[in-house]
C-alpha atoms as a PDB file:
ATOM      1  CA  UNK A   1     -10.210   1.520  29.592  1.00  0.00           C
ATOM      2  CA  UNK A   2     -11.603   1.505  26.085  1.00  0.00           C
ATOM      3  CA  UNK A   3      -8.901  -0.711  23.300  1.00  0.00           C
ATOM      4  CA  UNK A   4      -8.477   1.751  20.596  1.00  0.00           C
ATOM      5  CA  UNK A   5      -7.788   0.288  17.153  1.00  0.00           C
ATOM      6  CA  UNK A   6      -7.667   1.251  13.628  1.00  0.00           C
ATOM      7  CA  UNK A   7      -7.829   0.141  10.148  1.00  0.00           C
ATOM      8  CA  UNK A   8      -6.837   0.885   6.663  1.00  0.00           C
ATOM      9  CA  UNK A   9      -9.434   0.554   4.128  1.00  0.00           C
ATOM     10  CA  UNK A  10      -7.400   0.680   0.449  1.00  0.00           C
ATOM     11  CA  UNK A  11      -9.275  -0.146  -2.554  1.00  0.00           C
ATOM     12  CA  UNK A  12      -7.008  -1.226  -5.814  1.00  0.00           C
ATOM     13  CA  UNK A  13      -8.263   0.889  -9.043  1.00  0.00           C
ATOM     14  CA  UNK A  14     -10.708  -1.795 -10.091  1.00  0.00           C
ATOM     15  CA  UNK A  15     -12.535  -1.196  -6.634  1.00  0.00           C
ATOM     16  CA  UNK A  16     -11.086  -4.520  -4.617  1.00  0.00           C
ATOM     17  CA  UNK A  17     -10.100  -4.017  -1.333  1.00  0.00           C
ATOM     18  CA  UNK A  18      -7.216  -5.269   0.316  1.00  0.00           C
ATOM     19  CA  UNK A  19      -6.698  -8.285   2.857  1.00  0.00           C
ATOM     20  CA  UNK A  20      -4.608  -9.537   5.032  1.00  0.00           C
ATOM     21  CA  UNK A  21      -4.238 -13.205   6.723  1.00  0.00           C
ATOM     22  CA  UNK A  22      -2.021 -12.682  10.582  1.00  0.00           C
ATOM     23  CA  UNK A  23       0.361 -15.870  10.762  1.00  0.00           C
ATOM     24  CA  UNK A  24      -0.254 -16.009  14.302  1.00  0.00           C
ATOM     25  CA  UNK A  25      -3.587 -16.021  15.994  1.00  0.00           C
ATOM     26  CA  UNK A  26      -6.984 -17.305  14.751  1.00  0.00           C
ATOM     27  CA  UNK A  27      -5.480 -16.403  10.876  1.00  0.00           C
ATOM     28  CA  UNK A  28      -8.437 -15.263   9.547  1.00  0.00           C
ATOM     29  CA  UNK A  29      -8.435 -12.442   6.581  1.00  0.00           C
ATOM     30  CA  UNK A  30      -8.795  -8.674   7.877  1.00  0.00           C
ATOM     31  CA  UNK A  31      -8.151  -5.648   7.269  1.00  0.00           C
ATOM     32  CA  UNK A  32      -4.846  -3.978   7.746  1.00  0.00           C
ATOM     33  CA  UNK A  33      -4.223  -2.423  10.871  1.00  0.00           C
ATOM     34  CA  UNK A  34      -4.134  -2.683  14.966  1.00  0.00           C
ATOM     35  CA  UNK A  35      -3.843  -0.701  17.979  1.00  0.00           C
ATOM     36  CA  UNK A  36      -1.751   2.361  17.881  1.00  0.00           C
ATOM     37  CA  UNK A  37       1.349   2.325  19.766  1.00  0.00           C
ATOM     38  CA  UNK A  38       2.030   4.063  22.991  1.00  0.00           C
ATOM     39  CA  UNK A  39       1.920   8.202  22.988  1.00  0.00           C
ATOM     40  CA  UNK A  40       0.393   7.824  18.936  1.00  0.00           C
ATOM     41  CA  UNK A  41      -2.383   8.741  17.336  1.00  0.00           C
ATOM     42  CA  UNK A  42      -4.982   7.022  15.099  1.00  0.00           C
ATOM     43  CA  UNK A  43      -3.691   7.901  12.007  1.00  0.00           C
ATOM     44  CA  UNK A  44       0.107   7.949  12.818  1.00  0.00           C
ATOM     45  CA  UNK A  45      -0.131   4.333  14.409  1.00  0.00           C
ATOM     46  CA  UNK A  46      -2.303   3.422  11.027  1.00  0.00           C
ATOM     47  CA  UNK A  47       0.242   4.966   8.621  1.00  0.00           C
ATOM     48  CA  UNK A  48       3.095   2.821  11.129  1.00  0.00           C
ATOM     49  CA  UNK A  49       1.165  -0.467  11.289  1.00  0.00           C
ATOM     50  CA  UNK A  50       0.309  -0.118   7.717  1.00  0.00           C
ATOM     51  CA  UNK A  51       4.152  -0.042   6.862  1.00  0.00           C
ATOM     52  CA  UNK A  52       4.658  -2.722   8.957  1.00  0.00           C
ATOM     53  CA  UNK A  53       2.123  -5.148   7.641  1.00  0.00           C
ATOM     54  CA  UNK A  54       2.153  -4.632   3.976  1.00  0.00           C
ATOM     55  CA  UNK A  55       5.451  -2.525   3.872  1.00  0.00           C
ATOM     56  CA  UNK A  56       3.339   0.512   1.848  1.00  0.00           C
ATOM     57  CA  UNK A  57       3.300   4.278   2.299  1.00  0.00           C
ATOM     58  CA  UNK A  58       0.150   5.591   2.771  1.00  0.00           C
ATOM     59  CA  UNK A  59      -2.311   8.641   3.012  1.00  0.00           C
ATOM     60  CA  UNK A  60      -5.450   8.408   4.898  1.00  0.00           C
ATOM     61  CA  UNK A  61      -7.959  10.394   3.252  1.00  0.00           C
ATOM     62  CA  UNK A  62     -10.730  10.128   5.778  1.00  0.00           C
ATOM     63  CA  UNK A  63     -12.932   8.692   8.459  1.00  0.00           C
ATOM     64  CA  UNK A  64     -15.512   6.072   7.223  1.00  0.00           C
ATOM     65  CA  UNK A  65     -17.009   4.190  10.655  1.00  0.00           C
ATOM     66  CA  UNK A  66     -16.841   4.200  14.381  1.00  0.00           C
ATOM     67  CA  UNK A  67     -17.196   0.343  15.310  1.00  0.00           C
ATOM     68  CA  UNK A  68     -17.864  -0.389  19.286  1.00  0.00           C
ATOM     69  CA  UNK A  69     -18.073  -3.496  20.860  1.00  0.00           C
ATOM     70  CA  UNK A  70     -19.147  -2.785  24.434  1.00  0.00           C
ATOM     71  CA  UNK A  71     -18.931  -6.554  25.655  1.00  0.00           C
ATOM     72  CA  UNK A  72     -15.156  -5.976  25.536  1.00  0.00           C
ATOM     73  CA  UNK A  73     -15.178  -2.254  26.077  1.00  0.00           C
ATOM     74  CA  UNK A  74     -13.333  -1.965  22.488  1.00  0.00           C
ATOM     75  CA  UNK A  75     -13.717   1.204  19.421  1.00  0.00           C
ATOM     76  CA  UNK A  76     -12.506   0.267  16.217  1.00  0.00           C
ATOM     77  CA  UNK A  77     -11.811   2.955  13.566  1.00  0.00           C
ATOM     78  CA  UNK A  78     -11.974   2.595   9.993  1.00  0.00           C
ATOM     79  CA  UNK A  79      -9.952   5.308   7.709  1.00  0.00           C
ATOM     80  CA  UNK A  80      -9.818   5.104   3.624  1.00  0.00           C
ATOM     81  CA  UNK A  81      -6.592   5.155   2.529  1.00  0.00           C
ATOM     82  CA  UNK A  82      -4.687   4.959  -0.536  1.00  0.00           C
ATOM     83  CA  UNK A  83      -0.835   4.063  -1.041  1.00  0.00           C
ATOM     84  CA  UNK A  84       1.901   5.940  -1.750  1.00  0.00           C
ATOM     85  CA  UNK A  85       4.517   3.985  -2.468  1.00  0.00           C
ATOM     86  CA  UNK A  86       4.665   0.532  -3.425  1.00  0.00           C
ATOM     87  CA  UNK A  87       3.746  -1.176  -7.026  1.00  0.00           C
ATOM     88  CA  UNK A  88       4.660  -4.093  -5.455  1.00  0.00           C
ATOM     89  CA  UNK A  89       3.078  -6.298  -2.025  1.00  0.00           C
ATOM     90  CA  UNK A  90       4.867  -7.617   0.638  1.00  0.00           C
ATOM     91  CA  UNK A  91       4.124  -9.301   3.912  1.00  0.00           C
ATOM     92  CA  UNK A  92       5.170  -7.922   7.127  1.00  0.00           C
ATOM     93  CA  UNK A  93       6.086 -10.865   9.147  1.00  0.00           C
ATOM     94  CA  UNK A  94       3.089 -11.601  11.257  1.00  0.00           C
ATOM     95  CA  UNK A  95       1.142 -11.141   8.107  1.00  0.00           C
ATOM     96  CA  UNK A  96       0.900 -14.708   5.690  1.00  0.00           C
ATOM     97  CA  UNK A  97      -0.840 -13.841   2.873  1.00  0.00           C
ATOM     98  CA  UNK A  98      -2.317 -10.319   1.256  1.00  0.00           C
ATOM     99  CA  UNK A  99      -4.821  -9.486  -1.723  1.00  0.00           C
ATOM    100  CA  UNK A 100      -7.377  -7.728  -3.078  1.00  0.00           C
ATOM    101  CA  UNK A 101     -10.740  -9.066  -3.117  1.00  0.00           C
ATOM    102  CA  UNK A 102     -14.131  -7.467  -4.791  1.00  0.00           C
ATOM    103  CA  UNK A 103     -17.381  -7.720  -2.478  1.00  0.00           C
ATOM    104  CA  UNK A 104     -18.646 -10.871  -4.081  1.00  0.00           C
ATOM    105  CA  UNK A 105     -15.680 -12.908  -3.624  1.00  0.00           C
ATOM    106  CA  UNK A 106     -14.425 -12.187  -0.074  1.00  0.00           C
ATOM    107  CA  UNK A 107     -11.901 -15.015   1.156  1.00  0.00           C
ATOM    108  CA  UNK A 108     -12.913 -16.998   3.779  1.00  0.00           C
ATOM    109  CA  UNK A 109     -12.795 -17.139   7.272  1.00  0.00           C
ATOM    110  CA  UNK A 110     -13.424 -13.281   8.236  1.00  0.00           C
ATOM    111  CA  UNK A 111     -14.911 -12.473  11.594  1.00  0.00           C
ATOM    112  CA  UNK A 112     -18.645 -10.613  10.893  1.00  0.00           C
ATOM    113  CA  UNK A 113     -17.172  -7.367  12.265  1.00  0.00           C
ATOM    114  CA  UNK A 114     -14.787  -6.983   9.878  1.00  0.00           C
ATOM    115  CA  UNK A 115     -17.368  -8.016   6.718  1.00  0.00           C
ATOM    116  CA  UNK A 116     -19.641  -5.192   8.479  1.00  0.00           C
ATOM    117  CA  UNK A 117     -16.994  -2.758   8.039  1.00  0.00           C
ATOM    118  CA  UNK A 118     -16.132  -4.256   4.853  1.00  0.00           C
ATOM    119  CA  UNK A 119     -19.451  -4.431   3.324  1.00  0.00           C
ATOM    120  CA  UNK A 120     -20.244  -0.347   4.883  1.00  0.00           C
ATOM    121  CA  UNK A 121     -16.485   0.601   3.018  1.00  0.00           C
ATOM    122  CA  UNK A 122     -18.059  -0.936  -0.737  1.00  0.00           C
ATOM    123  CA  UNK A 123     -21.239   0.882  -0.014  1.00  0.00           C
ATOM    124  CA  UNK A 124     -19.500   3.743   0.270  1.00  0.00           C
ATOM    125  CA  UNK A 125     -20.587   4.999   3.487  1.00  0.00           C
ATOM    126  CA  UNK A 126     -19.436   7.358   6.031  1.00  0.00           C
ATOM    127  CA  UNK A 127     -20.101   8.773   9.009  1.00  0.00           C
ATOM    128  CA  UNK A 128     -20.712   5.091  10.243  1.00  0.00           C
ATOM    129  CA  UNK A 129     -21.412   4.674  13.884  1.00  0.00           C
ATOM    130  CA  UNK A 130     -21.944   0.848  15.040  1.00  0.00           C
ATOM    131  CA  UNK A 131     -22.361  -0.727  18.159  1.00  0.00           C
ATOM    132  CA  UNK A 132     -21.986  -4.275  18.716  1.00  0.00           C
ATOM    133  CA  UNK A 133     -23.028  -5.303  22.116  1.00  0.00           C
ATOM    134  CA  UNK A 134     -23.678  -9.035  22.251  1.00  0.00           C
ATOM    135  CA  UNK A 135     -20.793 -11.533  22.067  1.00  0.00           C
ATOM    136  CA  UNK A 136     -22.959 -13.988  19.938  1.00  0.00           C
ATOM    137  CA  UNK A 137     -23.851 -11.899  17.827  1.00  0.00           C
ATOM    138  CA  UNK A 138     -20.846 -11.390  16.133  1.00  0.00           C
ATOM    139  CA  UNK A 139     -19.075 -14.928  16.689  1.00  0.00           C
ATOM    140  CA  UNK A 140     -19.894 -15.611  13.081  1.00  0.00           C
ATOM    141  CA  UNK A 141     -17.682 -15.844   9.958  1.00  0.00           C
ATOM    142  CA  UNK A 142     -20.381 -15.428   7.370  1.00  0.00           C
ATOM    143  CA  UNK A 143     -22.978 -12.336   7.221  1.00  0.00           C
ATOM    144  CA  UNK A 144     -25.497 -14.560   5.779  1.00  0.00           C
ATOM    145  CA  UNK A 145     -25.978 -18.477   6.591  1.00  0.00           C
ATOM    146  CA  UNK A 146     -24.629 -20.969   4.084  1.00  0.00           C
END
């Protein structure tokens, strides 16, 4: 059975998008979100995880990118968001650290997946459809070599 997940993709008004680092796990930075919970849908589990990471009310405006990774049989689904409600940010507890980051000065580590959707959100495109189907080709935490 295919994982489901989805993401939040919220850019600040100076066109930074934000980050998260998990406490738990291989604590790289990410992008909000998860798997939706039992019986919800994509954008009612985003708007839920969303609270729970960040503690912010949002609105997802729309579907950027379809991202498929058929080694593990897993769809990821990146929606643009923006917030409601807060000014201020504050970590859920599995989350250590949050910010907002412009293209050229991503934090590191970030799994390549995630800088793909990243880097597709900045460009502005949607409509995305990627499939990843080799494991090694996306065990990286740089696009580009160093």
């Amino acid at each position: 059975m295919t994982i489901l997940s989805v993401y939040g993709i919220i850019f600040d008004k100076n066109r930074r998008i934000l980050l998260i680092r998990h406490s738990l796990g291989s604590k790289s930075w990410t992008i909000p979100g998860d798997r939706p919970g039992e019986g919800e849908s994509p954008i009612e589990g985003l708007v839920r995880i969303i609270d729970d990471e960040i503690h912010a009310k949002i609105k997802p405006i729309r579907l950027l990118g379809a991202y498929s990774t058929t080694y593990n049989d897993a769809l990821s689904l990146s929606i643009e968001a923006e917030v409601v409600e807060p000014d201020e940010w504050v970590p859920g507890e599995d989350v250590s650290d949050i910010g907002f980051f412009a293209a050229f000065d991503l934090p590191y580590p970030i799994h390549y997946i995630t800088q793909v959707i990243i880097q597709d959100a900045f460009e502005g495109r949607t409509g995305v459809i990627r499939v990843f189907s080799h494991p090694e080709n996306t065990d990286k935490t740089r696009l580009t070599e160093e």
